[in-house]
Protein backbone atom coordinates (compact mmCIF):
# COMPACT_ATOMS: atom_id res chain seq x y z
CA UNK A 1 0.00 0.00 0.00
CA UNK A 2 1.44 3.53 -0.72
CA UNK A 3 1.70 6.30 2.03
CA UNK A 4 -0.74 8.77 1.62
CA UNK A 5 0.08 12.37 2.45
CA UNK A 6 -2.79 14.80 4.18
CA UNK A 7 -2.36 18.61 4.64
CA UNK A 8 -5.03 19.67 7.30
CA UNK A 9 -5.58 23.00 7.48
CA UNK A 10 -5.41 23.16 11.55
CA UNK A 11 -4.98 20.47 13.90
CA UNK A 12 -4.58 20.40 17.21
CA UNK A 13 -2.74 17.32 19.09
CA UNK A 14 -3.10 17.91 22.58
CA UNK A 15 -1.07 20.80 23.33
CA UNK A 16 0.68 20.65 19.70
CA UNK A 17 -0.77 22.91 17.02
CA UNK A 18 0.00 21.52 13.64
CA UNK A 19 -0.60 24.29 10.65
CA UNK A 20 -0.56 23.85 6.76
CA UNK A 21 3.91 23.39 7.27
CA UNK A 22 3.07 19.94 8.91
CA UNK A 23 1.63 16.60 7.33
CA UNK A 24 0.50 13.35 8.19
CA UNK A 25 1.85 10.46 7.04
CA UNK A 26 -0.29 7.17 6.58
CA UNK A 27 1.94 3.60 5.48
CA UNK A 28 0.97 0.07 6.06
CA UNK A 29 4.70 -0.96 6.35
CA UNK A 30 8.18 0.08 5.31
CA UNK A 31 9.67 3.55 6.46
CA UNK A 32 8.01 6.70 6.54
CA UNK A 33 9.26 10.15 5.02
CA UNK A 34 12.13 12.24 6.74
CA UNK A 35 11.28 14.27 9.59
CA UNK A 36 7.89 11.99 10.28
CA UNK A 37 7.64 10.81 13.89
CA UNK A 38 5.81 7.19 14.16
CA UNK A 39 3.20 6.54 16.18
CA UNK A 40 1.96 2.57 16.45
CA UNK A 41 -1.51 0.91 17.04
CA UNK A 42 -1.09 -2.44 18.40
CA UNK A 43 -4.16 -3.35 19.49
CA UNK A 44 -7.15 -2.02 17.74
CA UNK A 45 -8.78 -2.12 14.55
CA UNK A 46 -5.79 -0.21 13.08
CA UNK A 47 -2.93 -2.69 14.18
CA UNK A 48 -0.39 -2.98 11.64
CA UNK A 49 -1.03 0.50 10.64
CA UNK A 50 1.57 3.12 11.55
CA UNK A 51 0.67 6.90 11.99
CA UNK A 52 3.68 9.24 11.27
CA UNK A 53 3.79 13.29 12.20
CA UNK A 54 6.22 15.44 9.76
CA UNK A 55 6.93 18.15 12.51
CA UNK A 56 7.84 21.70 11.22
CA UNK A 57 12.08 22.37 11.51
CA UNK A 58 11.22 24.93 14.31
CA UNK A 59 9.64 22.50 16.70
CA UNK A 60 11.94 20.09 18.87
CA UNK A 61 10.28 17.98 21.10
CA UNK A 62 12.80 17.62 23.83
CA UNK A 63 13.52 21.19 24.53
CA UNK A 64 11.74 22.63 27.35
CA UNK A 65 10.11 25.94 27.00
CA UNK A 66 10.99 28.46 29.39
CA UNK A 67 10.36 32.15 29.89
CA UNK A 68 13.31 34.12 29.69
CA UNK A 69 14.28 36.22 32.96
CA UNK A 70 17.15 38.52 33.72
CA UNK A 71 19.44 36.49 37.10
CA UNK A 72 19.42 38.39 40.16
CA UNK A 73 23.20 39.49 40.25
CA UNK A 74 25.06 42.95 40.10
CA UNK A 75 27.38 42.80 36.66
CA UNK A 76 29.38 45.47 38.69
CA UNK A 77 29.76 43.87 41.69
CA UNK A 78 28.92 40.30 41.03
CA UNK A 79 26.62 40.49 43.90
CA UNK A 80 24.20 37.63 44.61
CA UNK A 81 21.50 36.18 46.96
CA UNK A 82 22.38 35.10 50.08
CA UNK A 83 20.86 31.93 51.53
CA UNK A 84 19.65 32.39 55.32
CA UNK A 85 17.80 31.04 58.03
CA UNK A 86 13.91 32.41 58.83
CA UNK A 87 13.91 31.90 62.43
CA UNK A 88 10.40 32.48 64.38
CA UNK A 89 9.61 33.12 67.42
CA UNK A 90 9.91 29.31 68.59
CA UNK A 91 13.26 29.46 67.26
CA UNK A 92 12.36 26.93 64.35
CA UNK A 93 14.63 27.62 61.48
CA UNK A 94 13.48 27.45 57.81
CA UNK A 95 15.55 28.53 54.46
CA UNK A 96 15.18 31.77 52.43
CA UNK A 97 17.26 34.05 50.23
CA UNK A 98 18.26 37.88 50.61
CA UNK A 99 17.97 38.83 47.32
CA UNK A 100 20.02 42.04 46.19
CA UNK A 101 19.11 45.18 46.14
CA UNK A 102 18.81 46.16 42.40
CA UNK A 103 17.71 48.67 40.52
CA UNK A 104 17.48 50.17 37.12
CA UNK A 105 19.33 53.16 36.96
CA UNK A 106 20.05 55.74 33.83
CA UNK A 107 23.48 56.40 34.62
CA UNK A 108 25.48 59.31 32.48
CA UNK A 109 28.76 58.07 30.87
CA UNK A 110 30.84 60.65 30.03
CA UNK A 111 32.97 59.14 27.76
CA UNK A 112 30.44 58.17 25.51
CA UNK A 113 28.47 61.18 26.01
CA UNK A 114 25.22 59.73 26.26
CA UNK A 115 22.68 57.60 29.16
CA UNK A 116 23.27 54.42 30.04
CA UNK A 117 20.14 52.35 31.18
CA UNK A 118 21.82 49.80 33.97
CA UNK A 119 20.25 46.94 36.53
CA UNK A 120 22.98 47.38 38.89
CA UNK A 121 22.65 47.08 43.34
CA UNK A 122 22.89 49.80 45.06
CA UNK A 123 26.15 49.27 46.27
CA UNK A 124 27.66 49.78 43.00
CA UNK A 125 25.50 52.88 42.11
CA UNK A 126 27.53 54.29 45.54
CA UNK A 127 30.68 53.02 43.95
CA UNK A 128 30.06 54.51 40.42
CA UNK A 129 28.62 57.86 42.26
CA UNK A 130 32.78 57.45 44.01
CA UNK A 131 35.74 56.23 41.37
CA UNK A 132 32.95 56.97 38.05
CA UNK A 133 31.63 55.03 35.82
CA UNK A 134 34.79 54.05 33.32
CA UNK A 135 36.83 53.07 36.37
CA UNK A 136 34.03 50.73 37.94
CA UNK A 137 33.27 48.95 34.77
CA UNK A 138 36.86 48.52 33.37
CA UNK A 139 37.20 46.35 36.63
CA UNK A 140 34.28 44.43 36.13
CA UNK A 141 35.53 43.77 32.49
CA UNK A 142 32.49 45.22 31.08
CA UNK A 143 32.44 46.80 27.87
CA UNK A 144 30.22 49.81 28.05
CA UNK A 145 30.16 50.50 24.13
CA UNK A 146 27.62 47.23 23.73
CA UNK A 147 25.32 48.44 25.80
């Protein structure tokens, strides 16, 4: 039996949205086209009959999707959360972390003439505010022209 090739407009497999890009592959036996994932029936009326997914070239099922955040550390600095103890009144002791003290600050750089928008802690903003700006980054090893 050939494989026949369908092109649904929309359809949804449980939280996978497959548009026109994707196809469905149908074969009674023998290998299925590239980029097709097989899916088997072994026991019900459509045993022997393999169900492939052609998945678009953007979609990879094994990496996790995860929002994108900014870490909680000074660049300046290299400041990060400390982990403590919580202790209440009965003396019982339970984990937490002091997070920094950061904020976004538009900082002038001379040099470059222009505002600098920086998440920085506050103890660098009192170090910047001392030695400057130039100083306090060349000894981080950060390249203010990127920014």
């Amino acid at each position: 039996m050939a494989a026949q090739l369908l092109r649904p407009s929309t359809i949804s497999f449980g939280s996978l949205d497959l548009n026109s890009k994707s196809m469905f592959c149908f074969s009674a036996s023998g290998p299925s086209p590239t980029r097709c994932q097989e899916l088997g029936f072994r026991k019900s009326q459509f045993a022997g009959l393999k169900l492939s997914i052609s998945l678009p070239p953007s979609f990879h099922p094994t990496t996790p999707v995860h929002k994108i955040f900014a870490k909680r550390i000074c660049p300046f600095t290299g400041k990060k959360a400390n982990k403590a103890n919580k202790v209440s009144f009965s003396n019982h002791k339970t984990k937490k972390l002091q997070f920094v003290n950061l904020q976004y600050k538009r900082v002038w750089w001379e040099a470059g003439k222009r505002f600098l928008k920086l998440r920085l802690s506050t103890k660098a903003l009192k170090t910047i505010e001392k030695n400057g700006l130039d100083v306090v980054a060349k000894k981080a090893g950060i390249d203010l022209r990127k920014e």
